[in-house]
PDB file of N, CA and C in Angstrom:
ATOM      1  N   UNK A   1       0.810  -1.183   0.000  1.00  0.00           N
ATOM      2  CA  UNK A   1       0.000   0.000   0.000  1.00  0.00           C
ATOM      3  C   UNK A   1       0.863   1.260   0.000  1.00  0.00           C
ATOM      4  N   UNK A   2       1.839   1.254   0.558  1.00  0.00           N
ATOM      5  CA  UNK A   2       3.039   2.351   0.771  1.00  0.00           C
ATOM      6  C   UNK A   2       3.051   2.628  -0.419  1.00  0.00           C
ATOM      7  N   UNK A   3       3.981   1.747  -1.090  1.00  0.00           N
ATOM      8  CA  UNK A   3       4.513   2.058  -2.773  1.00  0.00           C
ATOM      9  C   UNK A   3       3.537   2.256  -3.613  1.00  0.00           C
ATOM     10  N   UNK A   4       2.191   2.108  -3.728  1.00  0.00           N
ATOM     11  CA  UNK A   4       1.166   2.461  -4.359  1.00  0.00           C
ATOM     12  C   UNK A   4       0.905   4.001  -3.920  1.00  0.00           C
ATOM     13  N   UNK A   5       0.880   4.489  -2.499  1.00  0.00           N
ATOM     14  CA  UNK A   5       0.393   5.544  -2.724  1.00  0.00           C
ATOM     15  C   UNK A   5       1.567   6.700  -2.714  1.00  0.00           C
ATOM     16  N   UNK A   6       2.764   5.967  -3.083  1.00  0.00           N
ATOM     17  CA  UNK A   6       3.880   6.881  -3.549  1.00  0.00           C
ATOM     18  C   UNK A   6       4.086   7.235  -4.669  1.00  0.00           C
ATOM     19  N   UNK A   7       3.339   6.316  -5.620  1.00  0.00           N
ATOM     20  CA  UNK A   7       3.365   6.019  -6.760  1.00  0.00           C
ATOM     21  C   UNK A   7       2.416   7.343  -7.171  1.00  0.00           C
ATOM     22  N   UNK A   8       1.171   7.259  -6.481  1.00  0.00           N
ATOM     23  CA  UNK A   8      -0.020   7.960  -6.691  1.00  0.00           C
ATOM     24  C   UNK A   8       0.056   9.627  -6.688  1.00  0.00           C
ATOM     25  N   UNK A   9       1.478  10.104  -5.672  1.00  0.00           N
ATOM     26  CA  UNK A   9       2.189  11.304  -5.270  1.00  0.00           C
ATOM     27  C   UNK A   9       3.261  11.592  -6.679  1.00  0.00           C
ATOM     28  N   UNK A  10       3.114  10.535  -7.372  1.00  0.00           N
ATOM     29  CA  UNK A  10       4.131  11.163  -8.635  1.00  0.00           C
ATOM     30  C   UNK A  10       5.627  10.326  -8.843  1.00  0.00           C
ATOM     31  N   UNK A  11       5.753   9.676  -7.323  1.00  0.00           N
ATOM     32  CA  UNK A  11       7.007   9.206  -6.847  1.00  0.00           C
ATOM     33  C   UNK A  11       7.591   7.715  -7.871  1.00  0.00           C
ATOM     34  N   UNK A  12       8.618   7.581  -8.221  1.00  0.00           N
ATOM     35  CA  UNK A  12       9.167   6.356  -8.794  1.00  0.00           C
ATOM     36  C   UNK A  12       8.128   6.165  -9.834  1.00  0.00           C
ATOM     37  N   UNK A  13       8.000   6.541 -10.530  1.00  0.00           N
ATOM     38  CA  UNK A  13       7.374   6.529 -12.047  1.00  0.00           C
ATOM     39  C   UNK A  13       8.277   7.194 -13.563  1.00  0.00           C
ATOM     40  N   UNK A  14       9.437   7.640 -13.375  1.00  0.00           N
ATOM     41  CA  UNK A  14      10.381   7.811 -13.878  1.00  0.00           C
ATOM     42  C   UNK A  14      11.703   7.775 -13.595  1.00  0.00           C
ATOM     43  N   UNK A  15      12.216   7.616 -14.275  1.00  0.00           N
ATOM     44  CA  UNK A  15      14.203   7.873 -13.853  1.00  0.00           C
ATOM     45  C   UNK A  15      14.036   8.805 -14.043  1.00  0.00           C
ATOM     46  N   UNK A  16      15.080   8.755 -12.581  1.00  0.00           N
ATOM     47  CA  UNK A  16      15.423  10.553 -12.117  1.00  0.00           C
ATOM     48  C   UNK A  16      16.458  10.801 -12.766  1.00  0.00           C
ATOM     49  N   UNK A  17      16.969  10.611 -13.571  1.00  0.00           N
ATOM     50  CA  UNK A  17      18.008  11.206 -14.731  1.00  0.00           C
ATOM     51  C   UNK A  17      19.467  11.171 -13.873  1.00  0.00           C
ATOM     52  N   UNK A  18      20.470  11.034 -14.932  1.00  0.00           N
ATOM     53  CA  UNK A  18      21.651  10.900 -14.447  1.00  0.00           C
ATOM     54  C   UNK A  18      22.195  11.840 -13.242  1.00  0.00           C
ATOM     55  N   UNK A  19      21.320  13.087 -13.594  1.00  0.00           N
ATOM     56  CA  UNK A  19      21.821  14.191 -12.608  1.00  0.00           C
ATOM     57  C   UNK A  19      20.820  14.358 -11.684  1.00  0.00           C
ATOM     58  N   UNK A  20      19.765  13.969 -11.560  1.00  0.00           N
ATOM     59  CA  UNK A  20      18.747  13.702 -10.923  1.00  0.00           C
ATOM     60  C   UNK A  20      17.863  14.987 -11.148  1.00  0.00           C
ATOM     61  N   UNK A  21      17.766  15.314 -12.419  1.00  0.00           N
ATOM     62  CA  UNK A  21      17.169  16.346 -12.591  1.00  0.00           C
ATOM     63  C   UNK A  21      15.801  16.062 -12.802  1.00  0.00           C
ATOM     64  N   UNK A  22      15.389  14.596 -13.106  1.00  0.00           N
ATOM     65  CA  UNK A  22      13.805  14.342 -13.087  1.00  0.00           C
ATOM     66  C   UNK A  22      13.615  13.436 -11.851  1.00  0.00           C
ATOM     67  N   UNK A  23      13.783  13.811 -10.757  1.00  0.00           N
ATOM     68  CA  UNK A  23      13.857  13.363  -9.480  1.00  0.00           C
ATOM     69  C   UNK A  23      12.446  14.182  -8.855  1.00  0.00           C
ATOM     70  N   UNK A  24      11.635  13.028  -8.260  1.00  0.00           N
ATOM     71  CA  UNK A  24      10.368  13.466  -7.925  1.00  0.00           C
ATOM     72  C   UNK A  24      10.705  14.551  -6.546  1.00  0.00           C
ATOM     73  N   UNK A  25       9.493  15.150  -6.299  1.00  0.00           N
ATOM     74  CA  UNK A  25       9.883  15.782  -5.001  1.00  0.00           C
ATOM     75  C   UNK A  25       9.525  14.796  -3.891  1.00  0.00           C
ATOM     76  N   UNK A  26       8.412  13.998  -4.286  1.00  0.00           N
ATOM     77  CA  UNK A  26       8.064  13.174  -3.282  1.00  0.00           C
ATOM     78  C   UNK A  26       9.438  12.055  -2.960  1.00  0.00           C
ATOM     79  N   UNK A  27       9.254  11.810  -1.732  1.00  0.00           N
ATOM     80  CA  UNK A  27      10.513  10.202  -1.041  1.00  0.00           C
ATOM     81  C   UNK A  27       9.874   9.539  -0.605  1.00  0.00           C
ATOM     82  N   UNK A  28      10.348   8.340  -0.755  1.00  0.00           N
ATOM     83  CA  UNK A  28       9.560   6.922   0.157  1.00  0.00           C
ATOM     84  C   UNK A  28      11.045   6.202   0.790  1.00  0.00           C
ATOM     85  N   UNK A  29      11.105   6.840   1.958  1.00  0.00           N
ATOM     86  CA  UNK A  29      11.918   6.151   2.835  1.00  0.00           C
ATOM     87  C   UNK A  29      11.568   4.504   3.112  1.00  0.00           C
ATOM     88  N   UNK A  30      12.904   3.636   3.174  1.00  0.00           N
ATOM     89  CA  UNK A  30      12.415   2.441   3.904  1.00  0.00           C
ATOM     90  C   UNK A  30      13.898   2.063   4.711  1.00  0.00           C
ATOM     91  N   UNK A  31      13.586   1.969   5.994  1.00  0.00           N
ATOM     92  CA  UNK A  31      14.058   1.352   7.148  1.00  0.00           C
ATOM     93  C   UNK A  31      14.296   0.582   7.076  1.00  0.00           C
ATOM     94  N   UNK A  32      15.858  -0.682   6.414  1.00  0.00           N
ATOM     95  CA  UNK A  32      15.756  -1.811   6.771  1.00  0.00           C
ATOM     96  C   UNK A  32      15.895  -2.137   7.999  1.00  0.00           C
ATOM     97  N   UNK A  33      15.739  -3.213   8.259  1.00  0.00           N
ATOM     98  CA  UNK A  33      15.909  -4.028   9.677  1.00  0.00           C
ATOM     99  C   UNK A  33      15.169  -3.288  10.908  1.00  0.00           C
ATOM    100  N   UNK A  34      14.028  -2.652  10.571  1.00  0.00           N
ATOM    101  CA  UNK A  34      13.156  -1.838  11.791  1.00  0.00           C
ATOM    102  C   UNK A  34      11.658  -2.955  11.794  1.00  0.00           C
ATOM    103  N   UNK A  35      10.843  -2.825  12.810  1.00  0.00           N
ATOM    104  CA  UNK A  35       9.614  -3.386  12.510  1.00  0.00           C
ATOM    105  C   UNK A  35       8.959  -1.932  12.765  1.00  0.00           C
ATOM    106  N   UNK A  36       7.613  -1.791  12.621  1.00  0.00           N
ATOM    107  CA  UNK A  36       6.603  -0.517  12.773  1.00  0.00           C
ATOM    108  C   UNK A  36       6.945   0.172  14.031  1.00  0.00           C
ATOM    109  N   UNK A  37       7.103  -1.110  15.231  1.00  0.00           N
ATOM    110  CA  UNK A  37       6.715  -0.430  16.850  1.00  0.00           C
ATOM    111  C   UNK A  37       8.435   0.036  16.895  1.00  0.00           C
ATOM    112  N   UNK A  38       9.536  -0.251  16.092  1.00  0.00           N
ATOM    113  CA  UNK A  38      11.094   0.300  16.391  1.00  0.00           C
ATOM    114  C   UNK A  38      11.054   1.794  15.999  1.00  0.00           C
ATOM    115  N   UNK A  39      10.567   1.836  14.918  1.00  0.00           N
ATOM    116  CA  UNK A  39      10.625   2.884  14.000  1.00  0.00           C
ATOM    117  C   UNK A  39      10.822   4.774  14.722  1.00  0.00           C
ATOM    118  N   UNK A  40       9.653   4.933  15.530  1.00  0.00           N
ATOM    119  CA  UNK A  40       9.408   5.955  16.469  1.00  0.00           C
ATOM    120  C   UNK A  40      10.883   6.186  17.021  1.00  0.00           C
ATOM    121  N   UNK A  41      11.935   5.557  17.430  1.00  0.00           N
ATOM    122  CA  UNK A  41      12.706   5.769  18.608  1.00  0.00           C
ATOM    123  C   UNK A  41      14.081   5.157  17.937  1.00  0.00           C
ATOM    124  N   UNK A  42      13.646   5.243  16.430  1.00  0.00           N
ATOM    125  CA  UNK A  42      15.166   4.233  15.785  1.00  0.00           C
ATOM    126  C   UNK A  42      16.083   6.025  15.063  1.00  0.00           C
ATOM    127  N   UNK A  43      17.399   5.914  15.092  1.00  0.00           N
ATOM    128  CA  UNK A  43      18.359   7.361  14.937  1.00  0.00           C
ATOM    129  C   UNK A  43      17.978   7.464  13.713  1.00  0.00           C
ATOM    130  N   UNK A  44      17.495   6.003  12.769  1.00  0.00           N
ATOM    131  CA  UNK A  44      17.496   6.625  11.250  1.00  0.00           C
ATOM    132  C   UNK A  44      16.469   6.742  11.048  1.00  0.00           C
ATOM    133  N   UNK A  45      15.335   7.032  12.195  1.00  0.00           N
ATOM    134  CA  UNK A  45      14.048   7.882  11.156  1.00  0.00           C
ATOM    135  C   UNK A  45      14.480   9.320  11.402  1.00  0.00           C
ATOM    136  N   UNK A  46      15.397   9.686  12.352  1.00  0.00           N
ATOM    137  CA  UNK A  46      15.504  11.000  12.648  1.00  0.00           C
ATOM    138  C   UNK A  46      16.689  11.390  11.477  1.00  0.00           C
ATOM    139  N   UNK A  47      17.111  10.309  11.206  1.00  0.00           N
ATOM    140  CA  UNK A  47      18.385  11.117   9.906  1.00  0.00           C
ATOM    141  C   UNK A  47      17.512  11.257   8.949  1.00  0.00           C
ATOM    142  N   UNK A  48      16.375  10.166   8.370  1.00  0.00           N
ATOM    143  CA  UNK A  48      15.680  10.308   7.444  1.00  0.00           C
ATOM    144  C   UNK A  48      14.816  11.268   7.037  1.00  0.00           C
ATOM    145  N   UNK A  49      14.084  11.847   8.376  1.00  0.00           N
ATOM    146  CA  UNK A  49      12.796  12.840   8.544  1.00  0.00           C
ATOM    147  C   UNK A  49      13.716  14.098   8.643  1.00  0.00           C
ATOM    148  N   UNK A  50      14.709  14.052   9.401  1.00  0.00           N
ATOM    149  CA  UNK A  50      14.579  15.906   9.437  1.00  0.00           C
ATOM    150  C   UNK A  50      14.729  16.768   8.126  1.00  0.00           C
ATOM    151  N   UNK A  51      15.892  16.111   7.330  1.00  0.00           N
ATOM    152  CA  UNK A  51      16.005  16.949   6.079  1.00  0.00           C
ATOM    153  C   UNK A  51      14.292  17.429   5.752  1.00  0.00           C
ATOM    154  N   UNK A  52      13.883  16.283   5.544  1.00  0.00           N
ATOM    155  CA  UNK A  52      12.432  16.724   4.724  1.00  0.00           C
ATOM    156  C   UNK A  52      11.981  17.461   5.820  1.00  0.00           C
ATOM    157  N   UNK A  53      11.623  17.763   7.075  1.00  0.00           N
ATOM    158  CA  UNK A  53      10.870  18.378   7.874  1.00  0.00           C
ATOM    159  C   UNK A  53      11.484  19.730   8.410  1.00  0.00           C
ATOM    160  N   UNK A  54      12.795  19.925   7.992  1.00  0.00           N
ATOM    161  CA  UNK A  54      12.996  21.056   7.820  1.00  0.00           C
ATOM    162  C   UNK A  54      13.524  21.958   6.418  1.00  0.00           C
ATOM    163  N   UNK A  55      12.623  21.327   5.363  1.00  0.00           N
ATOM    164  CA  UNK A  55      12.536  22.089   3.957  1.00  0.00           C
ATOM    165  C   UNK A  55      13.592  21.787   2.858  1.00  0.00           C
ATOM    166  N   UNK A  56      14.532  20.837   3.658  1.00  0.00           N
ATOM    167  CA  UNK A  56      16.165  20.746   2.663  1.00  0.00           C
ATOM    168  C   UNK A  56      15.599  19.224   2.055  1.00  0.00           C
ATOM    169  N   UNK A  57      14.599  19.060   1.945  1.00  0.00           N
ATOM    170  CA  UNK A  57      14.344  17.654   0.682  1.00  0.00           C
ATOM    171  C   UNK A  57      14.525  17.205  -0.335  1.00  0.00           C
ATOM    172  N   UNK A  58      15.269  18.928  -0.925  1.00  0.00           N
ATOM    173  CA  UNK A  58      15.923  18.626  -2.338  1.00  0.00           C
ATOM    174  C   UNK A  58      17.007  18.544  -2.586  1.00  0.00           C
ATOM    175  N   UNK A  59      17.010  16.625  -3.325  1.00  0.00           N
ATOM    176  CA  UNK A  59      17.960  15.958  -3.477  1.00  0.00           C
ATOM    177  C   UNK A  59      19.055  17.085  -4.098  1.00  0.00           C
ATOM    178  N   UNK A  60      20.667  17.118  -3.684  1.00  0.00           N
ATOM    179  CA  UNK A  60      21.558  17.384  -4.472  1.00  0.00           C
ATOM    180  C   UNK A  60      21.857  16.903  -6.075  1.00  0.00           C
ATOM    181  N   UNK A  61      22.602  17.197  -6.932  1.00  0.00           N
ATOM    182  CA  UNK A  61      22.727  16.625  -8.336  1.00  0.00           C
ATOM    183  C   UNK A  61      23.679  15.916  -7.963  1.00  0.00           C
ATOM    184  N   UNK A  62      24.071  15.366  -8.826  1.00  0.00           N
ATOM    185  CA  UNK A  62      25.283  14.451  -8.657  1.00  0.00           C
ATOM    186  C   UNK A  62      26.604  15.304  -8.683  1.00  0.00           C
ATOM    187  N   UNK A  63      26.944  16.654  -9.645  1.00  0.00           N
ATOM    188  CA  UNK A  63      27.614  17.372  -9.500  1.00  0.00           C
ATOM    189  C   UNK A  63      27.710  18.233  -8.255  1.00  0.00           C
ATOM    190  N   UNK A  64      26.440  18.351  -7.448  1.00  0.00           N
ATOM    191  CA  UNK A  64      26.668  19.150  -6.355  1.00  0.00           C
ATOM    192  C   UNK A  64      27.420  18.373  -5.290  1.00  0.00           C
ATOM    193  N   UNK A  65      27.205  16.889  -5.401  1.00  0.00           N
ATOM    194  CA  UNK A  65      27.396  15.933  -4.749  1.00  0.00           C
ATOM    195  C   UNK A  65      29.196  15.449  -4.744  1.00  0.00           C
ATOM    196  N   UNK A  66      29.188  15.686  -5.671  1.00  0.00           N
ATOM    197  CA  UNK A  66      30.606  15.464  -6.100  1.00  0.00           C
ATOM    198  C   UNK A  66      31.905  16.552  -5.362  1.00  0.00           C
ATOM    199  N   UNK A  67      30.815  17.797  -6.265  1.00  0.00           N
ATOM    200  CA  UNK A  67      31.875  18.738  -5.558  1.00  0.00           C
ATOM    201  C   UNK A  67      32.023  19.217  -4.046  1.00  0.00           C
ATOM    202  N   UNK A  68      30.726  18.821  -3.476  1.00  0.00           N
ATOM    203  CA  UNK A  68      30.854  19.307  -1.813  1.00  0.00           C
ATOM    204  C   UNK A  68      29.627  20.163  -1.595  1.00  0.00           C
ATOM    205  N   UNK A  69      28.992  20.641  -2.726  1.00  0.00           N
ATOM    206  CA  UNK A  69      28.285  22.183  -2.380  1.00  0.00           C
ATOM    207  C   UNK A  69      27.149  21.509  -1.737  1.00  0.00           C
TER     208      UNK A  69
END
């Protein structure tokens, strides 16, 4: 149901291009090795969530990535 309604947000329905310039805005995080009740209190939902919850969700290019910026 997740990936369906990520799908439905626009998400993973194209390649995001080499530079990731057709990179959706939407993300579908997945947690390996968490179950539902870990998730709340696990460090990588907090690495995962804050970018997006404090406005920096947009992915770098690969060149920005490269160079540091």
């Amino acid at each position: 149901h997740a990936v369906k309604f990520y799908q439905l947000l626009g998400g993973g329905l194209k390649d995001a291009g080499w530079q990731r310039e057709h990179m959706s805005l939407n993300r579908l995080a997945i947690l390996p090795n968490l179950t539902h009740y870990e998730m709340g209190l696990a460090p990588q939902m907090v690495d995962a969530a804050l970018p997006f919850l404090d406005g920096e969700g947009r992915a770098k290019s690969w060149g920005e990535q490269v160079s540091g910026k």
